[in-house]
Protein backbone atom coordinates (compact mmCIF):
# COMPACT_ATOMS: atom_id res chain seq x y z
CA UNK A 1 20.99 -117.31 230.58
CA UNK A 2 23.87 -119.24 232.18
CA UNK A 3 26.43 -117.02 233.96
CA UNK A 4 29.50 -116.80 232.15
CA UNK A 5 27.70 -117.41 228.34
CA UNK A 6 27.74 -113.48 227.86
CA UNK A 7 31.62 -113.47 227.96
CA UNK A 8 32.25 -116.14 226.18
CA UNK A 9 29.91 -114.96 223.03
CA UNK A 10 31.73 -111.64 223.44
CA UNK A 11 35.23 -113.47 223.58
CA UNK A 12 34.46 -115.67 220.28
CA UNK A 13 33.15 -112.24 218.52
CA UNK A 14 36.08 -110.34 219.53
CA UNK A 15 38.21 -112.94 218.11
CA UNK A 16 36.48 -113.09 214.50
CA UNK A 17 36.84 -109.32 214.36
CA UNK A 18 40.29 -109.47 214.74
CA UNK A 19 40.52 -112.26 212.45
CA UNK A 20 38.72 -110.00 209.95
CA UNK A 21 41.20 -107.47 210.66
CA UNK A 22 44.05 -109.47 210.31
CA UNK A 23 42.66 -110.66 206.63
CA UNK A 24 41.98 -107.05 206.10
CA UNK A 25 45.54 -106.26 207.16
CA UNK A 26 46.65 -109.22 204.59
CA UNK A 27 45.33 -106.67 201.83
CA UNK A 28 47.57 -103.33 202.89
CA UNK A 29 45.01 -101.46 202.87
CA UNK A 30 46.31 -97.90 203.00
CA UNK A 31 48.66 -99.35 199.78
CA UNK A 32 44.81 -100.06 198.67
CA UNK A 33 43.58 -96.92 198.85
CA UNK A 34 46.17 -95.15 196.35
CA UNK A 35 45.34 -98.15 194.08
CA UNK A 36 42.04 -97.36 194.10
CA UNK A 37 42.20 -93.24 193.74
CA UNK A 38 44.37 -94.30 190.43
CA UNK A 39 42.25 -96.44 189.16
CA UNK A 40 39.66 -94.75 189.34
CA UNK A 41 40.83 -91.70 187.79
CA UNK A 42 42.00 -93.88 185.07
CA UNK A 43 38.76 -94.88 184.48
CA UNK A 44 37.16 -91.35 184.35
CA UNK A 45 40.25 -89.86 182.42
CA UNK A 46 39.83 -92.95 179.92
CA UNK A 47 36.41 -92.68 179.29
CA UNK A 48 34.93 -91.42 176.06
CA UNK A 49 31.87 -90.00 177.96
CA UNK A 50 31.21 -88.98 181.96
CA UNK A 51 31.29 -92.60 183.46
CA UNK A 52 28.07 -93.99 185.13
CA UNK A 53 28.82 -94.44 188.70
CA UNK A 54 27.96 -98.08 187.92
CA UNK A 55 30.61 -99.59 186.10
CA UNK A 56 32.96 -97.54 187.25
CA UNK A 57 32.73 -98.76 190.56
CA UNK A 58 32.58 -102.39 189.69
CA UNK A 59 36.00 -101.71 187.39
CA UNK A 60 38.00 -100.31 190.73
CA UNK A 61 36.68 -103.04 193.06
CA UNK A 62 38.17 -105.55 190.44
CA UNK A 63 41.35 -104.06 190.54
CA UNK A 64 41.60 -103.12 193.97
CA UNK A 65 40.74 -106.82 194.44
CA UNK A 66 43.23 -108.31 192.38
CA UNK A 67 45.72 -105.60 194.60
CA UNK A 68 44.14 -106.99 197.74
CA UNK A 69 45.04 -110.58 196.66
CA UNK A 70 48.66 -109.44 195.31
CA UNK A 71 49.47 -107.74 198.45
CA UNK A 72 48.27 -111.01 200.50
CA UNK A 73 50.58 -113.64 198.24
CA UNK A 74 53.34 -110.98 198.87
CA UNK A 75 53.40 -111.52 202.29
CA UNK A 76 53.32 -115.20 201.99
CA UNK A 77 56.41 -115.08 200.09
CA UNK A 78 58.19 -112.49 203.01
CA UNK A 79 56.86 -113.95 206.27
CA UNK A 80 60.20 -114.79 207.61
CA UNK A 81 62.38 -111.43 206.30
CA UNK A 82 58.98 -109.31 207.68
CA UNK A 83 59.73 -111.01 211.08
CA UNK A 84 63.43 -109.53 211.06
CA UNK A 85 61.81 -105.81 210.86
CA UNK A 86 60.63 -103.84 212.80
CA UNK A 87 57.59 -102.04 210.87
CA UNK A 88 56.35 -105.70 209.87
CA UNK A 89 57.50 -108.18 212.03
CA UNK A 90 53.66 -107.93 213.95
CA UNK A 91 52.20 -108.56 210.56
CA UNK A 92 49.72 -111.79 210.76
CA UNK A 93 52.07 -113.63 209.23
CA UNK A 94 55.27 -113.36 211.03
CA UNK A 95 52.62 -112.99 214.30
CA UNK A 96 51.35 -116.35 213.40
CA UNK A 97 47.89 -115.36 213.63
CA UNK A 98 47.17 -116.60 210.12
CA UNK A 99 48.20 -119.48 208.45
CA UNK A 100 50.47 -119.06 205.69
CA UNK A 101 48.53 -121.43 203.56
CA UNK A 102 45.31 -119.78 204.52
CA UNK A 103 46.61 -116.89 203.39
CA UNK A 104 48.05 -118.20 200.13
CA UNK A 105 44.68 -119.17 199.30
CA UNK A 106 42.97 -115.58 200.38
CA UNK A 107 45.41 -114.20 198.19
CA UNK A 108 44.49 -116.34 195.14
CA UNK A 109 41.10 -116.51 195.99
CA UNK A 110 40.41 -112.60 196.24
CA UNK A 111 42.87 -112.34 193.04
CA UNK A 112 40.60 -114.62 190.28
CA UNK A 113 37.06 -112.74 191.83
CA UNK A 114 38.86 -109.75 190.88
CA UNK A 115 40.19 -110.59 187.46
CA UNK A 116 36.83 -112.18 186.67
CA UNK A 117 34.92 -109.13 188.01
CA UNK A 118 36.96 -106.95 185.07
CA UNK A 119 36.53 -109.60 182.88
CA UNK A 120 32.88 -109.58 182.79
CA UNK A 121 32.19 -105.98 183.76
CA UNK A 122 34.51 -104.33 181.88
CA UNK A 123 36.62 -105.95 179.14
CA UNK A 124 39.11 -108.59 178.45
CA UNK A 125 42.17 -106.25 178.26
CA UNK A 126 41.99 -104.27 181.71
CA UNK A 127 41.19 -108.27 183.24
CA UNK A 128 44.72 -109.27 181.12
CA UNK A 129 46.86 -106.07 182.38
CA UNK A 130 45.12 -106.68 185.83
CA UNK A 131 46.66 -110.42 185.76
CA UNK A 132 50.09 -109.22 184.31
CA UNK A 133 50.09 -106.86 187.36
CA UNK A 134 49.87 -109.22 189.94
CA UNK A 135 52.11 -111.56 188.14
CA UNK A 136 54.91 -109.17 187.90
CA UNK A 137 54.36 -108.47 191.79
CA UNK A 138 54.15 -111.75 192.98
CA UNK A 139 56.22 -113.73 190.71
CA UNK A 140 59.29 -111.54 189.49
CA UNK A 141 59.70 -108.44 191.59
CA UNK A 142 58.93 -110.39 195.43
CA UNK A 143 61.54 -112.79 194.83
CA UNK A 144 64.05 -109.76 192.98
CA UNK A 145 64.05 -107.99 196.02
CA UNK A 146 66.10 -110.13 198.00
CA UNK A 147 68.59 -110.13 194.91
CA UNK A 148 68.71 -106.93 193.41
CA UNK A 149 68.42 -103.23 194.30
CA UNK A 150 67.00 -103.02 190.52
CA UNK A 151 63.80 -104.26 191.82
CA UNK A 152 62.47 -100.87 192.96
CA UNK A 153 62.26 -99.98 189.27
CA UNK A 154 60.68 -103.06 188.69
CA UNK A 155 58.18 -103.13 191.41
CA UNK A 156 57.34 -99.38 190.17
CA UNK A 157 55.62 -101.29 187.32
CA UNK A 158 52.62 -102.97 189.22
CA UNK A 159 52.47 -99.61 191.07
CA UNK A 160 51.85 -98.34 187.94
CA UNK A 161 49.77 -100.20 186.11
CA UNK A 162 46.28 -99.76 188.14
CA UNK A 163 46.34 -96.40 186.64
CA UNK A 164 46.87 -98.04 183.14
CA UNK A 165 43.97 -100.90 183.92
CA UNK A 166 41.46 -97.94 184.89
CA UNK A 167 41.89 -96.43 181.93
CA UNK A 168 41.83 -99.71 180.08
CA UNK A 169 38.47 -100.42 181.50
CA UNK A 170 36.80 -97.17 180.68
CA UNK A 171 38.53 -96.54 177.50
CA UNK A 172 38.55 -100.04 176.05
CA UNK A 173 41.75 -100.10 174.41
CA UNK A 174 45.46 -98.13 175.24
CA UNK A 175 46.38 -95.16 174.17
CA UNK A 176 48.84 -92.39 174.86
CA UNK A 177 46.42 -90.91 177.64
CA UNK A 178 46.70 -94.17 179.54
CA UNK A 179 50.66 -94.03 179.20
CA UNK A 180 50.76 -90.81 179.88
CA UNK A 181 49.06 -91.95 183.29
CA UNK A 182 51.14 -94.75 183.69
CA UNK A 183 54.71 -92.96 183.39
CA UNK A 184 53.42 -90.62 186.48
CA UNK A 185 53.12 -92.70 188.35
CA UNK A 186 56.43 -94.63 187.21
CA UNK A 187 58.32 -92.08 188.30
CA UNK A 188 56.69 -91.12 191.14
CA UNK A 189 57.22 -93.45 192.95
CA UNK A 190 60.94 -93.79 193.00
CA UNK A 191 61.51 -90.64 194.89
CA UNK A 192 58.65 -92.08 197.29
CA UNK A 193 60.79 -95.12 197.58
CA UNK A 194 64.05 -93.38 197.95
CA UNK A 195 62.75 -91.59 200.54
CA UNK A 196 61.05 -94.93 202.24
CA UNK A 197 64.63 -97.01 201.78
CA UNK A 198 66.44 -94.50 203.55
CA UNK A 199 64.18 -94.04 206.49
CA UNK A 200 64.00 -97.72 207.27
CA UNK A 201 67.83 -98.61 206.11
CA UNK A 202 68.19 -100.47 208.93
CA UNK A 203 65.39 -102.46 208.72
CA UNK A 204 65.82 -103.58 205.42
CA UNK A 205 69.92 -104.56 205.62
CA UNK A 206 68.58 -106.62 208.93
CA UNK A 207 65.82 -108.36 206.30
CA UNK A 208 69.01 -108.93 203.76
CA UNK A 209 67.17 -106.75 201.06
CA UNK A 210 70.13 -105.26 198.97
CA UNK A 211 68.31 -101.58 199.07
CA UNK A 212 70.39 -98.80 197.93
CA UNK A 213 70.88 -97.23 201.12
CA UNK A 214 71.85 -100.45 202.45
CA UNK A 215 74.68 -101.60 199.75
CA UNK A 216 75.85 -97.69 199.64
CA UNK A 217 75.27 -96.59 203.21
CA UNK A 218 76.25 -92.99 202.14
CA UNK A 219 73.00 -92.73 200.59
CA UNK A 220 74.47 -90.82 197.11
CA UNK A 221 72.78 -93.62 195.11
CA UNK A 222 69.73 -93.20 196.64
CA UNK A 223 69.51 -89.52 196.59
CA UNK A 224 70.70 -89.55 192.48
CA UNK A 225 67.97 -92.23 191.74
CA UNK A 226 65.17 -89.75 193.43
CA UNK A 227 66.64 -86.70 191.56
CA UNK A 228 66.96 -88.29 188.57
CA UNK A 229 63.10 -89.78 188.45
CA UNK A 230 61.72 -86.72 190.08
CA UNK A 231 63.14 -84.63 187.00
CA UNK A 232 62.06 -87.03 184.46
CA UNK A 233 58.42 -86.69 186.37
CA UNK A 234 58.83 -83.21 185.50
CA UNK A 235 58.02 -83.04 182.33
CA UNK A 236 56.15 -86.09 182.26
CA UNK A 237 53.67 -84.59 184.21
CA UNK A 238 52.76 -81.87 181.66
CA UNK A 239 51.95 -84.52 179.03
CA UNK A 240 48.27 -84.36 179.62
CA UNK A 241 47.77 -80.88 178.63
CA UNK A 242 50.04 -81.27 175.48
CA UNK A 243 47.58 -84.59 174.81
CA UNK A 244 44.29 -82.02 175.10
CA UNK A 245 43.39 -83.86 178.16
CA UNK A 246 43.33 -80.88 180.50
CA UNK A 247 43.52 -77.20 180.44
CA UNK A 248 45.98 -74.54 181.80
CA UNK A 249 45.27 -74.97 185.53
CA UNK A 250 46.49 -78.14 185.67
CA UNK A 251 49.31 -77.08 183.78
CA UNK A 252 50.70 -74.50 186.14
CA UNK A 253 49.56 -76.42 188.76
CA UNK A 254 51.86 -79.73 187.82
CA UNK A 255 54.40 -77.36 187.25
CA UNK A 256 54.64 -76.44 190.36
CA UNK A 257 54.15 -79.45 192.35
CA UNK A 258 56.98 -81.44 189.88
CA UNK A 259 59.19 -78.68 190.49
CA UNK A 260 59.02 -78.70 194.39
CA UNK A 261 59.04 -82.67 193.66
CA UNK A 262 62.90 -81.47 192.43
CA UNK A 263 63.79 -79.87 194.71
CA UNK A 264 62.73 -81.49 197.99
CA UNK A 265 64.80 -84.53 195.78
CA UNK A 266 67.53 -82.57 195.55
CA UNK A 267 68.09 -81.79 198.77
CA UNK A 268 67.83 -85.04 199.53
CA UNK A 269 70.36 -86.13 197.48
CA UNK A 270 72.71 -83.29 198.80
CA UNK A 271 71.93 -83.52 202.68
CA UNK A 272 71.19 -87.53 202.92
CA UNK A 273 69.59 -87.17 206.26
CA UNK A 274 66.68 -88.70 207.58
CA UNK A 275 64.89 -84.88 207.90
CA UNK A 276 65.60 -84.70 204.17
CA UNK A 277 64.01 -87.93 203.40
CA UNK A 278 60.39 -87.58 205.64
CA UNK A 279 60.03 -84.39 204.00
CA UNK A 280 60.34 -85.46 200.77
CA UNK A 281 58.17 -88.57 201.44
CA UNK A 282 55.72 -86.53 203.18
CA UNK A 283 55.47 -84.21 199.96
CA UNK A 284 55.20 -86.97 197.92
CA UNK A 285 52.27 -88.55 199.74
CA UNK A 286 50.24 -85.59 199.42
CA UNK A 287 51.55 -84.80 195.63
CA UNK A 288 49.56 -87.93 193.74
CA UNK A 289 46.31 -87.29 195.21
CA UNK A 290 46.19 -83.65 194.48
CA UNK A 291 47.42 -83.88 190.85
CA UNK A 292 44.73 -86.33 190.25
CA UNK A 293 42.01 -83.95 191.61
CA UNK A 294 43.54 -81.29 189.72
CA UNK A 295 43.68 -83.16 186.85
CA UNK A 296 39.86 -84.71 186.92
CA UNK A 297 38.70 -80.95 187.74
CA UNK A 298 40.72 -79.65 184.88
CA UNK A 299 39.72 -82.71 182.41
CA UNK A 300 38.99 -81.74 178.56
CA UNK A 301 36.45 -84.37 177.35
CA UNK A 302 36.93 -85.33 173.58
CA UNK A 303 33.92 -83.81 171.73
């Protein structure tokens, strides 16, 4: 072997890992992962009969692929406001580590494999709502956000709707279940992004993004909107027992979690510091994934 040729291999393989990673990056992945934990419990919740392990995987890699490929034309659309913050400016993008017309195609690319994948594994209607997700993403609320503080709410759809799609795919049609699913997560996440918007304030007025903590620097907007969806979550939450679709623990269980969801928004909303706000984010974060489990555990399965 010629001295040097080691190094060199090891130089062009460290550089298509991190090319890999950076593609990987394209696809925010930890955004990925709640997409995928919602779907999937969709799917379960949704489905007339315990799921084969089967189809119900093939349904979440659709949609987590048609999230992968939303979340990559995104950031085509806000390479040059991501390279005014700080938390994204060393995005690929903005980096210039990938092209944005490489990118444009990933994200179209990964998009239609995962559209077709629900399409022809699953059924026509969780492969329509899985389109009109990443439409709604990519086409109305990217382009909102530099306009309109409104666009939270309507970026809380696509956040949404994976939930919606799973339980498309394993019901095969919509029904109040699914909603019920759907409006959780709704109004979920508008404390979560209340909290988010505050912390990084600054960051977003330097990106021009009208946020509400950036066109009412007080922050009473902000805290309102978070109290106001975190008590509409409330009883939202306890829909799925009054729909037979769990039993009493998760019940008392929502009930609790919605309730600290309140409060941890209300003091927020009174205190408008950052302390305030990383709690309440930080309770958030952990709140989704546990009513899910509870809710799966505690699932009443049509006879």
């Amino acid at each position: 072997m010629r001295a040097g040729a080691a190094p060199v291999s090891l130089t062009a393989g460290r550089r298509t890992a991190a090319l890999l990673a950076d593609y990987v990056a394209l696809t925010k992945p930890r955004l990925n992962v709640l997409v995928v934990a919602t779907s999937a419990a969709g799917y379960y919740l949704g489905s007339p009969a315990p799921p084969a392990t089967g189809p119900l995987a093939l349904a979440v890699s659709g949609i987590a692929l048609v999230a992968a490929g939303s979340a990559a034309l995104n950031q085509v659309l806000e390479r040059d406001t991501d390279a005014m913050m700080r938390r994204t400016r060393l995005r690929p993008l903005p980096d210039g580590r990938i092209a944005a017309e490489d990118a444009r195609l990933f994200g179209i690319g990964v998009s239609a494999l995962g559209i077709l994948l629900l399409a022809t594994t699953a059924n026509v209607l969780s492969a329509v709502l899985a389109l009109a997700t990443l439409l709604v993403y990519v086409v109305i609320y990217t382009p909102m956000k530099r306009r309109s503080e409104l666009a939270t709410l309507v970026g809380a759809i696509p956040g949404a709707l994976p939930s919606l799609i799973g339980w498309a795919a394993g019901h095969g049609s919509l029904s109040s279940g699914g909603w019920a699913l759907f409006a959780i997560v709704f109004l979920w996440q508008i404390p979560h992004f209340m909290a988010i918007s505050w912390l990084y304030r600054d960051d977003y007025a330097k990106a021009g993004f009208p946020m509400l903590p950036v066109i009412d620097p007080a922050g009473r907007s902000a805290g309102r909107q978070a109290l106001l969806y975190a008590g509409a979550l409330l009883p939202v939450s306890l829909v799925p027992p009054a729909l037979s679709m769990t039993g009493a623990i998760y019940f008392w269980l929502a009930l609790a979690l919605s309730l600290a969801m309140v409060g941890l928004s209300w003091q927020f909303a009174t205190l408008r510091t950052d302390r305030a706000a990383r709690l309440l984010f930080t309770f958030s974060i952990i709140y989704l994934p546990v009513i899910w489990i509870v809710m799966i555990a505690n699932h009443i399965r049509p006879s």
